[in-house]
Protein backbone atom coordinates (compact mmCIF):
# COMPACT_ATOMS: atom_id res chain seq x y z
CA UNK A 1 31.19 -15.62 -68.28
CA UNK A 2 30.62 -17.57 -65.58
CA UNK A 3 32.72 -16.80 -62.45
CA UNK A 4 34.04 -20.10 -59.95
CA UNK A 5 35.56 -19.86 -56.88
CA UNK A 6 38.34 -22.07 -55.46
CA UNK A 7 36.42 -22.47 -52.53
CA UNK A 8 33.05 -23.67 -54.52
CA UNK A 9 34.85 -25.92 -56.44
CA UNK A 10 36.46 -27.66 -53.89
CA UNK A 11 33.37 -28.12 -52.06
CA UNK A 12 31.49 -29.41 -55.37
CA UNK A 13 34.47 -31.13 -56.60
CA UNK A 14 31.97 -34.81 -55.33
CA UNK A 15 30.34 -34.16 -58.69
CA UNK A 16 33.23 -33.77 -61.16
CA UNK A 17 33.15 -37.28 -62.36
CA UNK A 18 29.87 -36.39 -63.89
CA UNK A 19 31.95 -33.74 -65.82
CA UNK A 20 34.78 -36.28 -66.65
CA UNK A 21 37.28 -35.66 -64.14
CA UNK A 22 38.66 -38.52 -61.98
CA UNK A 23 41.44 -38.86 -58.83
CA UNK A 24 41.75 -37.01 -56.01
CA UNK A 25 41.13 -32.88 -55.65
CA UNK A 26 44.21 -31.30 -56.65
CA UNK A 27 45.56 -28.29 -58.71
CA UNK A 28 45.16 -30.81 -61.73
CA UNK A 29 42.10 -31.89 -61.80
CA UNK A 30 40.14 -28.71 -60.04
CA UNK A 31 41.60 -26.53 -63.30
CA UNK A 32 40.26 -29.85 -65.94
CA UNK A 33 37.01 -29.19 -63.45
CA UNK A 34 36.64 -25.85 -63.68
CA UNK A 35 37.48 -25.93 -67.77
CA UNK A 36 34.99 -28.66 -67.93
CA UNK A 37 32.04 -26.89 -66.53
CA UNK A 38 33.12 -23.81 -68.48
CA UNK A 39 32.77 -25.37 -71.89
CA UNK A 40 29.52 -27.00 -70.53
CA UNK A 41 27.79 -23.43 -70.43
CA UNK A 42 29.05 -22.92 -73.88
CA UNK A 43 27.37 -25.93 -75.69
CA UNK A 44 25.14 -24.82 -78.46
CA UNK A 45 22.79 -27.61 -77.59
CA UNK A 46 22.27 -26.36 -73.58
CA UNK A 47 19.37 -24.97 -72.68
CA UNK A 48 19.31 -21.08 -70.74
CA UNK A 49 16.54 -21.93 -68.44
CA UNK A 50 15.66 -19.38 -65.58
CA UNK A 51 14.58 -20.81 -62.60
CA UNK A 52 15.23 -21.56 -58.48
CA UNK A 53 18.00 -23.91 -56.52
CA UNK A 54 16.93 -24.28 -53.18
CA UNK A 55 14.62 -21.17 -53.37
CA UNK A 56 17.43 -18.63 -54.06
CA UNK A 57 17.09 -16.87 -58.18
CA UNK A 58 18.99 -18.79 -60.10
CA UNK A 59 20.46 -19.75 -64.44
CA UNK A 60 20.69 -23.09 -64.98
CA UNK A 61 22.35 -24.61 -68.07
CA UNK A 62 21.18 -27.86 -68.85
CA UNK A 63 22.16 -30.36 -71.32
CA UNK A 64 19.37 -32.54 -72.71
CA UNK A 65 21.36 -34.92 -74.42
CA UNK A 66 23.41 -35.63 -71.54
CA UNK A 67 21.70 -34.61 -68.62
CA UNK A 68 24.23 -32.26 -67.10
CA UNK A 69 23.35 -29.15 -65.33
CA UNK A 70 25.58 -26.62 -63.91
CA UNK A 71 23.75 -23.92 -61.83
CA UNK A 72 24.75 -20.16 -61.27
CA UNK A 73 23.44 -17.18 -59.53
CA UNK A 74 22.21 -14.25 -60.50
CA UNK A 75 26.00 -12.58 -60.96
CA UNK A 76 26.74 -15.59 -62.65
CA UNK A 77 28.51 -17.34 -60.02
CA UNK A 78 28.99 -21.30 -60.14
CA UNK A 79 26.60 -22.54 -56.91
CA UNK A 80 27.07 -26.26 -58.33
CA UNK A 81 26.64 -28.94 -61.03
CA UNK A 82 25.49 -32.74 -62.17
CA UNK A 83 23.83 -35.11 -64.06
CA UNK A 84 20.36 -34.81 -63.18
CA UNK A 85 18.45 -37.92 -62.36
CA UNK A 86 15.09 -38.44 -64.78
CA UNK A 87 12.29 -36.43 -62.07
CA UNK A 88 15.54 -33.77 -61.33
CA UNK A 89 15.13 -33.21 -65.60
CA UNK A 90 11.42 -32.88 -65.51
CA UNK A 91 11.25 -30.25 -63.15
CA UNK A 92 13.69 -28.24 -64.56
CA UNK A 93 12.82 -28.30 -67.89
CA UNK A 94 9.13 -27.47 -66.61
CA UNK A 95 9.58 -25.41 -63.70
CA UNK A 96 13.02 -23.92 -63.56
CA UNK A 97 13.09 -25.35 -60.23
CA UNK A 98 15.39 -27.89 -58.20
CA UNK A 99 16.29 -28.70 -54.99
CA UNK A 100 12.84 -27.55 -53.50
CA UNK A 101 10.82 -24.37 -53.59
């Protein structure tokens, strides 16, 4: 189950419009956030695919049909989450790897 802190998803709360989530950050819409990426990671159709963010060991669970990804660490921690542009999606799905490294 993936774990998210207040603190993470207030700072990645600049991407929850990709996860359907409009207005301001508030107690609201940071629980619809946090929901939101929840059921993400528990779409049959995403794809478990082991790889790096910024270097560091990390899970992501992407979405082919819609492009989302939502990244965790190793302890299954939420690092972050978004629609990943067309050369974002390539390297992923070939390399595990995003953000450099």
């Amino acid at each position: 189950m993936i774990l998210i802190s207040e603190r993470q998803l207030q700072k990645k709360f600049k991407h929850a419009a990709d996860f359907g989530i409009s207005g301001d950050y508030n107690l609201q819409t940071a629980t619809a956030f946090a929901a939101n990426i929840k059921a993400h990671v528990q779409q049959v159709r995403v794809q478990v695919i082991s790889g790096t963010y910024r270097t560091q060991p990390v899970t992501h669970h992407f979405d082919p049909k819609t492009n989302l990804d939502v990244i965790v660490d190793k302890t299954d921690n939420y690092i972050s989450g978004w629609r990943l542009n067309s050369f974002q999606v390539q390297a992923v799905i070939t390399t595990g790897k995003l953000g450099g490294g």
